[in-house]
Protein backbone atom coordinates (compact mmCIF):
# COMPACT_ATOMS: atom_id res chain seq x y z
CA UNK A 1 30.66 71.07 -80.40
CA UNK A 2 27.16 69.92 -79.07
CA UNK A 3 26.91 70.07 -75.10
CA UNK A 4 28.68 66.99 -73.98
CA UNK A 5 26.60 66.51 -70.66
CA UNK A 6 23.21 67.04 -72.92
CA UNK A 7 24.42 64.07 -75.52
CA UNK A 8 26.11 61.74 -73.71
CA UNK A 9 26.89 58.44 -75.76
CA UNK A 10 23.99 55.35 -74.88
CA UNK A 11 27.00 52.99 -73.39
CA UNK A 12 27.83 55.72 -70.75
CA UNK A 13 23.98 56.81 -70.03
CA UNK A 14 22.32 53.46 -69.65
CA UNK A 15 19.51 55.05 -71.78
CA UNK A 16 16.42 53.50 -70.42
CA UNK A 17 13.08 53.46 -72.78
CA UNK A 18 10.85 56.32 -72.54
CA UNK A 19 7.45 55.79 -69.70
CA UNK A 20 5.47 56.83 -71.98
CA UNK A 21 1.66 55.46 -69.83
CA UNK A 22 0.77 56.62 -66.75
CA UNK A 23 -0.39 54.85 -63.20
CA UNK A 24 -3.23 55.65 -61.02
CA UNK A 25 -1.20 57.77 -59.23
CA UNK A 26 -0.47 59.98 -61.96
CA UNK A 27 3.61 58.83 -62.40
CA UNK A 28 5.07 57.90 -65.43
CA UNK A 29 4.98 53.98 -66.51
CA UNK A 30 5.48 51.49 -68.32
CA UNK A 31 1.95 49.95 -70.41
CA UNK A 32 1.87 46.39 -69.76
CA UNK A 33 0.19 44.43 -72.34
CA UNK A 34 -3.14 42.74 -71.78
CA UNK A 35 -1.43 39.27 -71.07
CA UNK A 36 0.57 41.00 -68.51
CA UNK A 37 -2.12 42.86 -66.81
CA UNK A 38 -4.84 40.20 -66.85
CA UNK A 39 -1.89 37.95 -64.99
CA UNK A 40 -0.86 40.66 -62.42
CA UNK A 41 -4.58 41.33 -61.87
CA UNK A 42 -5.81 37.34 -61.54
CA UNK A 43 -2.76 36.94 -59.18
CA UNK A 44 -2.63 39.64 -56.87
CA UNK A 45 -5.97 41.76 -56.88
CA UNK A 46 -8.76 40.94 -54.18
CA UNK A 47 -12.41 42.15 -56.21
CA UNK A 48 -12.82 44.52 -53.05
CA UNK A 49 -11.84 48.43 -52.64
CA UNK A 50 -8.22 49.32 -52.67
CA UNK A 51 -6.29 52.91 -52.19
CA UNK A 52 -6.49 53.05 -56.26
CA UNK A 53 -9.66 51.02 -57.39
CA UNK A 54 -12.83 50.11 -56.32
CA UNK A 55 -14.36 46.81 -56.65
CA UNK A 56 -16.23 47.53 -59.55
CA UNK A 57 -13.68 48.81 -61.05
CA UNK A 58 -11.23 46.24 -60.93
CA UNK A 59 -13.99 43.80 -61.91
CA UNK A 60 -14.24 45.74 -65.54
CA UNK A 61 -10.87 45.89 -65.97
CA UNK A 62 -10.90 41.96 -65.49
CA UNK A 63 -13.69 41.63 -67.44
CA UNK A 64 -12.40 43.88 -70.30
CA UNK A 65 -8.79 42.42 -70.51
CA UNK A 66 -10.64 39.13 -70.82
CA UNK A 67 -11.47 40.11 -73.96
CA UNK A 68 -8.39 41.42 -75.24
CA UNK A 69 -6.68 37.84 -74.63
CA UNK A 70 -7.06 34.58 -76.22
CA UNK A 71 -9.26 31.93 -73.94
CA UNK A 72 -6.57 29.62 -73.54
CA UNK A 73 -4.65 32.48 -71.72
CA UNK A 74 -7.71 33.03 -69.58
CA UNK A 75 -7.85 28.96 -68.46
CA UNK A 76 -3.99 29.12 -68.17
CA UNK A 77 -4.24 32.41 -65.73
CA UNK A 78 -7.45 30.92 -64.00
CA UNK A 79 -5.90 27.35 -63.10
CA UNK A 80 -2.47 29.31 -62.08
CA UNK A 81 -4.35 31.65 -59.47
CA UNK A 82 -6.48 29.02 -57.94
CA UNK A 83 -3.59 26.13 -57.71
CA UNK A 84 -0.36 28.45 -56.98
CA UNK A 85 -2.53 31.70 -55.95
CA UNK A 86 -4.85 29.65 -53.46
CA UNK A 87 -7.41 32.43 -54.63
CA UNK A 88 -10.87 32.15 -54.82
CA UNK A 89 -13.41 34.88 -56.21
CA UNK A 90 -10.63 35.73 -58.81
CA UNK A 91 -10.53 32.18 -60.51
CA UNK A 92 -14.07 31.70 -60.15
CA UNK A 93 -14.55 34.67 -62.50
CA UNK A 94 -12.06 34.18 -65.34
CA UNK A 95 -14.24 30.34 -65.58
CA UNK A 96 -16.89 32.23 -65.58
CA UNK A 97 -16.17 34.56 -68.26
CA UNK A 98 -14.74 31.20 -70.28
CA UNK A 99 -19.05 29.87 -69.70
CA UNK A 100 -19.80 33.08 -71.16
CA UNK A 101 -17.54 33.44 -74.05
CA UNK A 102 -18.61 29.66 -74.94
CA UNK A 103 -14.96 28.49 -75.42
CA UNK A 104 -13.05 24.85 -75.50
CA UNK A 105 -11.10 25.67 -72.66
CA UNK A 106 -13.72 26.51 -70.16
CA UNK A 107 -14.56 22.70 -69.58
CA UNK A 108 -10.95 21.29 -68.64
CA UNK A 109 -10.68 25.23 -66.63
CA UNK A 110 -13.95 24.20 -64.71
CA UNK A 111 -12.67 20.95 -63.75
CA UNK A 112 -9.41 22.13 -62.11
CA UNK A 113 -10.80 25.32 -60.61
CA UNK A 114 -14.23 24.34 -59.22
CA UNK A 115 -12.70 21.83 -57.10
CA UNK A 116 -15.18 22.27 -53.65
CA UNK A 117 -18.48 23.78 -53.21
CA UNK A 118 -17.70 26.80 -51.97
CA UNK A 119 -16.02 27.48 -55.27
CA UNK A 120 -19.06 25.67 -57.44
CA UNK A 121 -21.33 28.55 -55.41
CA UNK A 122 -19.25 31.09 -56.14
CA UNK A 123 -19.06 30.13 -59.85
CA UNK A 124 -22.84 30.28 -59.97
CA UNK A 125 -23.34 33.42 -58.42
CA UNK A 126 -20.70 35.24 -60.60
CA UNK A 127 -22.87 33.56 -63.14
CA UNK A 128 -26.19 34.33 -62.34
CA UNK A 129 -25.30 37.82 -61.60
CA UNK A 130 -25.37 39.22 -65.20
CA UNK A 131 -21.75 40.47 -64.76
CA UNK A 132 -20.46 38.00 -67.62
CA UNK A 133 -23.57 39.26 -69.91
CA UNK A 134 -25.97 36.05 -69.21
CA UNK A 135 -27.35 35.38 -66.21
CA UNK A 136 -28.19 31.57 -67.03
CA UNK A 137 -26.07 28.64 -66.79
CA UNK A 138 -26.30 27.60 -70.23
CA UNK A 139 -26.19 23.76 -71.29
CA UNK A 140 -22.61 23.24 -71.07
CA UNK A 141 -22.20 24.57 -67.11
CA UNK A 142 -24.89 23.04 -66.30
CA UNK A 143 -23.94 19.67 -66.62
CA UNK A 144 -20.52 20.08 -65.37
CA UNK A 145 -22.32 21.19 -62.04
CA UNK A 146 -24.20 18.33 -62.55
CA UNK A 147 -21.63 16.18 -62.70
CA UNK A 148 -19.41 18.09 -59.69
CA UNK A 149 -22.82 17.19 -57.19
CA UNK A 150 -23.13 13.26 -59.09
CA UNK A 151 -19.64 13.10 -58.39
CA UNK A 152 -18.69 14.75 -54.81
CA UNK A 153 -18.08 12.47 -51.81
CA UNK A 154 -20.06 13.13 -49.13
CA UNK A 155 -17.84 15.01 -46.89
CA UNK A 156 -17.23 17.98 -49.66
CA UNK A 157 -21.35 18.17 -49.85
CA UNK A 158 -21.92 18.77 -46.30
CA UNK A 159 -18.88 21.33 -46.25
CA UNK A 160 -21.10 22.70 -49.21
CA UNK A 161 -23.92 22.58 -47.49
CA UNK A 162 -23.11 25.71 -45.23
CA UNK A 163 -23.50 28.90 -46.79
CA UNK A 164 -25.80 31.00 -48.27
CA UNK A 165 -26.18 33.28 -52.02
CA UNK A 166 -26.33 30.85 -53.32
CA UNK A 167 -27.10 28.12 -50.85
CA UNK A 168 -26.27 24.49 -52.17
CA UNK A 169 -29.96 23.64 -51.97
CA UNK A 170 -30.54 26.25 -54.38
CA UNK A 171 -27.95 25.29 -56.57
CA UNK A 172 -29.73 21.45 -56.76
CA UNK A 173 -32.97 23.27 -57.62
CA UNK A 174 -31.65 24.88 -60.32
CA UNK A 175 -29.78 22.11 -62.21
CA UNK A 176 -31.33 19.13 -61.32
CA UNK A 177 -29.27 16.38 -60.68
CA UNK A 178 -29.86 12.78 -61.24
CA UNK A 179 -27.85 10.80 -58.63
CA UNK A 180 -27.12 6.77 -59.61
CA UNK A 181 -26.85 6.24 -55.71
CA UNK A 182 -29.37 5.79 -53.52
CA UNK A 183 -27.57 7.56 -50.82
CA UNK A 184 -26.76 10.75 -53.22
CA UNK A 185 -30.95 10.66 -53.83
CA UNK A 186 -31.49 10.65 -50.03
CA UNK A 187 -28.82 13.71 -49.22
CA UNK A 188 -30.56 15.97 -52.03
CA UNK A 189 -33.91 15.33 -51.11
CA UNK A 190 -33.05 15.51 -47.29
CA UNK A 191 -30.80 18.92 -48.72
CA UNK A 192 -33.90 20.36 -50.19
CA UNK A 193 -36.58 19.42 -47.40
CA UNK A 194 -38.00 17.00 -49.66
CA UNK A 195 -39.28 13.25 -48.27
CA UNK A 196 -36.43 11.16 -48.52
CA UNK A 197 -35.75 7.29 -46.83
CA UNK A 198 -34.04 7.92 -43.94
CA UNK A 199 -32.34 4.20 -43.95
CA UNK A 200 -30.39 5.44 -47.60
CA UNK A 201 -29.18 8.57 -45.73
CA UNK A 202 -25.10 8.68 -45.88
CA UNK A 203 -22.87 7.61 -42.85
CA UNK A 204 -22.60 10.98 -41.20
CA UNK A 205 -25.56 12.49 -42.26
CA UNK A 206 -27.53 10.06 -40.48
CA UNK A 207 -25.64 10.43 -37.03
CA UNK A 208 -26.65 13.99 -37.37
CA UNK A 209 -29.96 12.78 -37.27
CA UNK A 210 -29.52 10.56 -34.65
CA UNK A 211 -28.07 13.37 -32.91
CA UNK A 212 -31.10 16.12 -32.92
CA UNK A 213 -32.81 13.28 -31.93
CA UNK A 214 -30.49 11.81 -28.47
CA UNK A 215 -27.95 14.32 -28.06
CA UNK A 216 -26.51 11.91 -25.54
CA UNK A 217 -25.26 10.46 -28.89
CA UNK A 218 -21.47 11.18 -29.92
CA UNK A 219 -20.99 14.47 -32.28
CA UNK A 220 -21.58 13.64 -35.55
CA UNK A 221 -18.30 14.72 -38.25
CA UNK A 222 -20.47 17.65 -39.65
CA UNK A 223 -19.79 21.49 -40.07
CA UNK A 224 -20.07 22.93 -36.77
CA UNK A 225 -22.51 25.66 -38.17
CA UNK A 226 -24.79 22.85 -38.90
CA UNK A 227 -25.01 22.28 -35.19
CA UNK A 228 -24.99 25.55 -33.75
CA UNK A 229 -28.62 25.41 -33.42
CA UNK A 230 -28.57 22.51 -31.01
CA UNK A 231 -28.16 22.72 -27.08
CA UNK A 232 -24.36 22.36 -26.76
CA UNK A 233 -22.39 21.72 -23.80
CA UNK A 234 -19.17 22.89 -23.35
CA UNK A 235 -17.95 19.30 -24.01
CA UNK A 236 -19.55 19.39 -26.94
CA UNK A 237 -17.67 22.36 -28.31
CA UNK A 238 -14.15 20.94 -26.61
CA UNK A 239 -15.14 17.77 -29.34
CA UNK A 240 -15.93 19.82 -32.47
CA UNK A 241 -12.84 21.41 -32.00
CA UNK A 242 -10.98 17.85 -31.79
CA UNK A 243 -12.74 16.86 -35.24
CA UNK A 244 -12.79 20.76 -36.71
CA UNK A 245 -9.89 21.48 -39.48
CA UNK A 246 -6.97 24.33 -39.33
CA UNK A 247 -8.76 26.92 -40.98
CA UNK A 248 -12.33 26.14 -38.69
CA UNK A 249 -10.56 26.13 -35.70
CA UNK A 250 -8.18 29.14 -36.49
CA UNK A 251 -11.32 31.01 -37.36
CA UNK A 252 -13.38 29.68 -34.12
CA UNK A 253 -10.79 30.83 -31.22
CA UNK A 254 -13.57 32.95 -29.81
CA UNK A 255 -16.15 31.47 -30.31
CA UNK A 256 -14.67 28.22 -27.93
CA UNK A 257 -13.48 30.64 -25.39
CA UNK A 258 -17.06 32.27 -25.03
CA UNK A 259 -18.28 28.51 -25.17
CA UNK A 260 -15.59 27.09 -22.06
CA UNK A 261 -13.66 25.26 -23.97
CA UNK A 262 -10.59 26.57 -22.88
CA UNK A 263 -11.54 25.68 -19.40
CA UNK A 264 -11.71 22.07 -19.73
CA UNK A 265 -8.15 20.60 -19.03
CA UNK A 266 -5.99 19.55 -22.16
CA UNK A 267 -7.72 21.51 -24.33
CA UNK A 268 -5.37 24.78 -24.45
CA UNK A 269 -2.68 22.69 -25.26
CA UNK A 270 -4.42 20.63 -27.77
CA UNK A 271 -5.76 23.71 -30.23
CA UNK A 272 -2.20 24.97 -29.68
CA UNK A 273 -0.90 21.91 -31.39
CA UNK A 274 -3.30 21.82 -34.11
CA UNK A 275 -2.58 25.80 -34.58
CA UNK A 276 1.36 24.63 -35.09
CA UNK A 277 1.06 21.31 -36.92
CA UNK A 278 3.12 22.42 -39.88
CA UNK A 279 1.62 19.84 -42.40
CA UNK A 280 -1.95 20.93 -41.30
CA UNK A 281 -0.85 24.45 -42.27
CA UNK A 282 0.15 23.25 -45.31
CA UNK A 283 -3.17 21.95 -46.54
CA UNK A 284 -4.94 24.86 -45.12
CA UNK A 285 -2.77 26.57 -47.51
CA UNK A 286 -3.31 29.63 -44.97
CA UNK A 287 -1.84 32.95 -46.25
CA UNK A 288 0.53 34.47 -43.12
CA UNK A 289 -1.73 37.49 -43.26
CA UNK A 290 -4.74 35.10 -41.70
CA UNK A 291 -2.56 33.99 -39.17
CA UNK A 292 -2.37 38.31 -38.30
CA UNK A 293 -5.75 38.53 -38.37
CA UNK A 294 -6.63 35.45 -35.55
CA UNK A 295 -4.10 37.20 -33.47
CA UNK A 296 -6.27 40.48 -34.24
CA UNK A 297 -8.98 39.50 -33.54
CA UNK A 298 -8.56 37.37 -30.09
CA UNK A 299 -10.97 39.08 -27.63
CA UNK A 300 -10.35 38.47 -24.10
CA UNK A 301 -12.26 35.05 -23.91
CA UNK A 302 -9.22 33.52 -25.57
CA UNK A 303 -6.50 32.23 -22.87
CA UNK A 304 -3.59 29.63 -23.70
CA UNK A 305 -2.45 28.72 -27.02
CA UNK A 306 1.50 28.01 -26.67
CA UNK A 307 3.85 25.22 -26.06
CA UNK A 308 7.33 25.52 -28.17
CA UNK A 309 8.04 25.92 -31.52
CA UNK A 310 7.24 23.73 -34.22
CA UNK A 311 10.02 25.05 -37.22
CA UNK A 312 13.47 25.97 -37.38
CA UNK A 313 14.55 28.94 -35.15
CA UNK A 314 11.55 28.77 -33.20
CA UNK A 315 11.69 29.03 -29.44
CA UNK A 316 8.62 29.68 -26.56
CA UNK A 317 8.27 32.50 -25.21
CA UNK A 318 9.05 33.40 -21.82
CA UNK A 319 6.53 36.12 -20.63
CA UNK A 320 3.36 34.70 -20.43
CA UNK A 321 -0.55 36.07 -19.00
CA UNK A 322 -1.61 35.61 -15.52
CA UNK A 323 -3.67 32.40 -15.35
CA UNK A 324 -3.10 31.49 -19.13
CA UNK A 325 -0.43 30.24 -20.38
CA UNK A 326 -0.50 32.30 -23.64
CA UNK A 327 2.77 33.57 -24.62
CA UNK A 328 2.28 37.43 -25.46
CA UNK A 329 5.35 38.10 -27.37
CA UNK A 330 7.25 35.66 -29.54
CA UNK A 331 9.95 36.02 -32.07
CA UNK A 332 9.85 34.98 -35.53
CA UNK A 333 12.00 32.78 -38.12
CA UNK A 334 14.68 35.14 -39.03
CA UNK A 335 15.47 33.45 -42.25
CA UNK A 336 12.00 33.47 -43.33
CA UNK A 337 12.06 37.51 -42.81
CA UNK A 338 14.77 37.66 -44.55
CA UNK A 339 13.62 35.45 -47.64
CA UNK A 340 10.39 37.19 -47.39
CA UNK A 341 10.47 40.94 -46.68
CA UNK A 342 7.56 41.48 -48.59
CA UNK A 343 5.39 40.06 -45.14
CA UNK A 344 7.58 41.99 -42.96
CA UNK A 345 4.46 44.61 -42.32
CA UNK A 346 2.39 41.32 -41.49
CA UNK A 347 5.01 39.85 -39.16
CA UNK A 348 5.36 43.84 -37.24
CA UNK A 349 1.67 43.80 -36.93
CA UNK A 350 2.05 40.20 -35.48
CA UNK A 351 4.70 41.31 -33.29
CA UNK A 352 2.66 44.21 -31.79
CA UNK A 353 -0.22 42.24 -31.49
CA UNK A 354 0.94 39.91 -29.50
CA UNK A 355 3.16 41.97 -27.02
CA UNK A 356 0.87 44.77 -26.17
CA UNK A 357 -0.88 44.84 -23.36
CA UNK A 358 -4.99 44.20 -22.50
CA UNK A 359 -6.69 41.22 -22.21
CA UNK A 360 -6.14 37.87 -23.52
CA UNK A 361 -5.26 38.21 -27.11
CA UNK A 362 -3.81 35.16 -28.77
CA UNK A 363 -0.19 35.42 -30.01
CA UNK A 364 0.57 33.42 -32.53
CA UNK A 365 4.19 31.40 -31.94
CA UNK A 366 6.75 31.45 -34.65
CA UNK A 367 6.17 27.85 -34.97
CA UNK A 368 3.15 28.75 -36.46
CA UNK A 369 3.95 32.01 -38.56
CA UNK A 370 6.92 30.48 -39.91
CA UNK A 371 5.58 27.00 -41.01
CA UNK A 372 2.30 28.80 -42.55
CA UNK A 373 5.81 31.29 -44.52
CA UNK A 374 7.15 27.92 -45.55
CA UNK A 375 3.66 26.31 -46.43
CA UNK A 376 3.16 29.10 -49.01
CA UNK A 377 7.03 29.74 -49.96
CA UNK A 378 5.64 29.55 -53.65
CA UNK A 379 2.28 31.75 -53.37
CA UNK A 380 3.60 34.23 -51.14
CA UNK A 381 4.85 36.32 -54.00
CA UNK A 382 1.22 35.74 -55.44
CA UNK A 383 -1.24 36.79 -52.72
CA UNK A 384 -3.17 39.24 -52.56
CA UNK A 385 -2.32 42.75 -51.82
């Protein structure tokens, strides 16, 4: 009789198929096909150096399963990582390789994935980088960036405006746009330091000329880097934080604490409200990991950013910094931990950063954390790694 423990029948074994590819770390595995790996790359890799793979070489493994896969995949995988992934450079590149290949899909792709500047730059640099094998726009991209500037509102072309590699200016020199508005005209010429009519200029483009010229004027509604330049006063700062969106103020704390704003009364209060407003986290579409790294990186100029919590389960906390009013520790939304232990390294890091000791970082309440958890409950399992 054969050895019984040796050939066991498959009902009692549970056979499982044979691993027959290996990972980067040298285990067994299971091959994925192209589909599968194009998918798992779009929606969770970053285009920067991990433990396993550098960024170049996760941007030829991109670029080769691209080929391996029908275009329509690559629109389907593109739209899906910018809409549900909130990603950025990833998208951008799969549209790009659609230019490149030539292929029906890349047109409808473009229009749902290049949906602000800062993604119509970053098309055009993946682009004119060679990395897709051309390094010119082409016919076809070109007018669809012709038609995203024709057809932006004037809000998304200042928020384009700022930024550099390309810079939008050099993105209007390259495809030439012909605007049917006057004020459109005006804004590109004024864009690329060509004469333009000052009287055509848009709403809030011409406050901000009013403004170099009278700063006595109110703030113009323009990208705070845009007036970085000019002599601010603290005031100043205390009302481009009013008018400045989640994501610029989450990513500003500093800077308004080396600028006084947190010295001027109400203000405190009033960026910790904006910090917790859980439908203004929602269109930030923040990840929970940037909410870690403001709490990081808080240097000492940052005081008070705390009132209660603005989610379920949320509560202040009680031990607060001399002369702030910033709570250093603060618990989180146990039912989001436990729905999402895949962040539970984010929310320990969170945890330690804001109940050691030293000066004056920011701690995040759960308000916050656990309305930006909610805000993302269906991209979490998508973001990067």
């Amino acid at each position: 009789m054969a050895n019984a423990q040796l050939f066991q029948s498959a009902q009692q074994t549970g056979t499982l198929p044979a691993a027959l590819a290996r990972n980067a770390e040298g285990a067994p595995a299971y091959a994925l096909t192209p589909r599968h790996q194009l998918a798992q790359y779009a929606a969770t890799g970053c285009l920067n150096t991990t433990f396993y793979a550098t960024a170049e070489a996760q941007l030829a493994k991109v670029i080769e399963l691209c080929q391996a896969v029908e275009p329509a995949f690559i629109a389907q995988t593109a739209v899906y990582c910018r809409e549900r992934g909130y990603m950025k450079d990833m998208p951008a590149l799969l549209v790009a390789v659609l230019a490149g290949q030539g292929a029906a899909a890349f047109a409808p792709a473009f229009q749902r994935v290049i949906n602000n500047g800062k993604m119509l730059r970053n098309f055009v640099q993946i682009v004119r980088s060679g990395v897709i094998g051309r390094k010119s726009l082409g016919s076809r991209p070109k007018k669809l960036v012709q038609a995203w500037l024709n057809g932006a509102s004037e809000q998304a072309l200042l928020a384009a405006a700022v930024g550099n590699a390309p810079s939008l200016a050099d993105v209007v020199k390259m495809v030439h746009p012909k605007p049917q508005e006057a004020w459109r005209a005006a804004f590109f010429a004024w864009l690329i330091g060509k004469p333009y009519d000052a009287a055509a200029l848009p709403p809030t483009l011409a406050a901000f000329e009013a403004y170099k010229l009278d700063p006595a004027q109110t703030i113009p509604d323009v990208p705070f880097q845009m007036l970085t330049a000019l002599p601010l006063r603290a005031q100043d700062w205390a009302q481009i934080a009013r008018q400045g969106s989640w994501q610029m103020v989450r990513m500003n704390l500093n800077t308004f604490g080396r600028h006084g704003v947190y010295a001027i009364a109400g203000m405190p209060e009033l960026i910790a409200a904006k910090l917790r407003d859980p439908e203004a986290i929602g269109r930030a579409r923040v990840f929970p990991y940037q909410l870690m790294s403001a709490c990081m990186a808080a240097g000492e100029h940052v005081p008070a950013a705390g009132t209660g919590a603005g989610n379920i389960a949320a509560e202040r906390a009680a031990d607060r910094r001399q002369g702030g009013g910033v709570p250093r520790r603060f618990r989180f939304d146990v039912l989001a931990r436990q729905r999402f232990s895949r962040q539970r390294h984010v929310q320990r890091a969170l945890h330690r950063c804001g109940g050691a000791g030293g000066g004056g970082h920011v701690a995040q309440e759960s308000g916050c954390y656990g309305a930006a958890v909610r805000a993302q409950r269906g991209a979490v399992r998508t973001r990067r790694g």
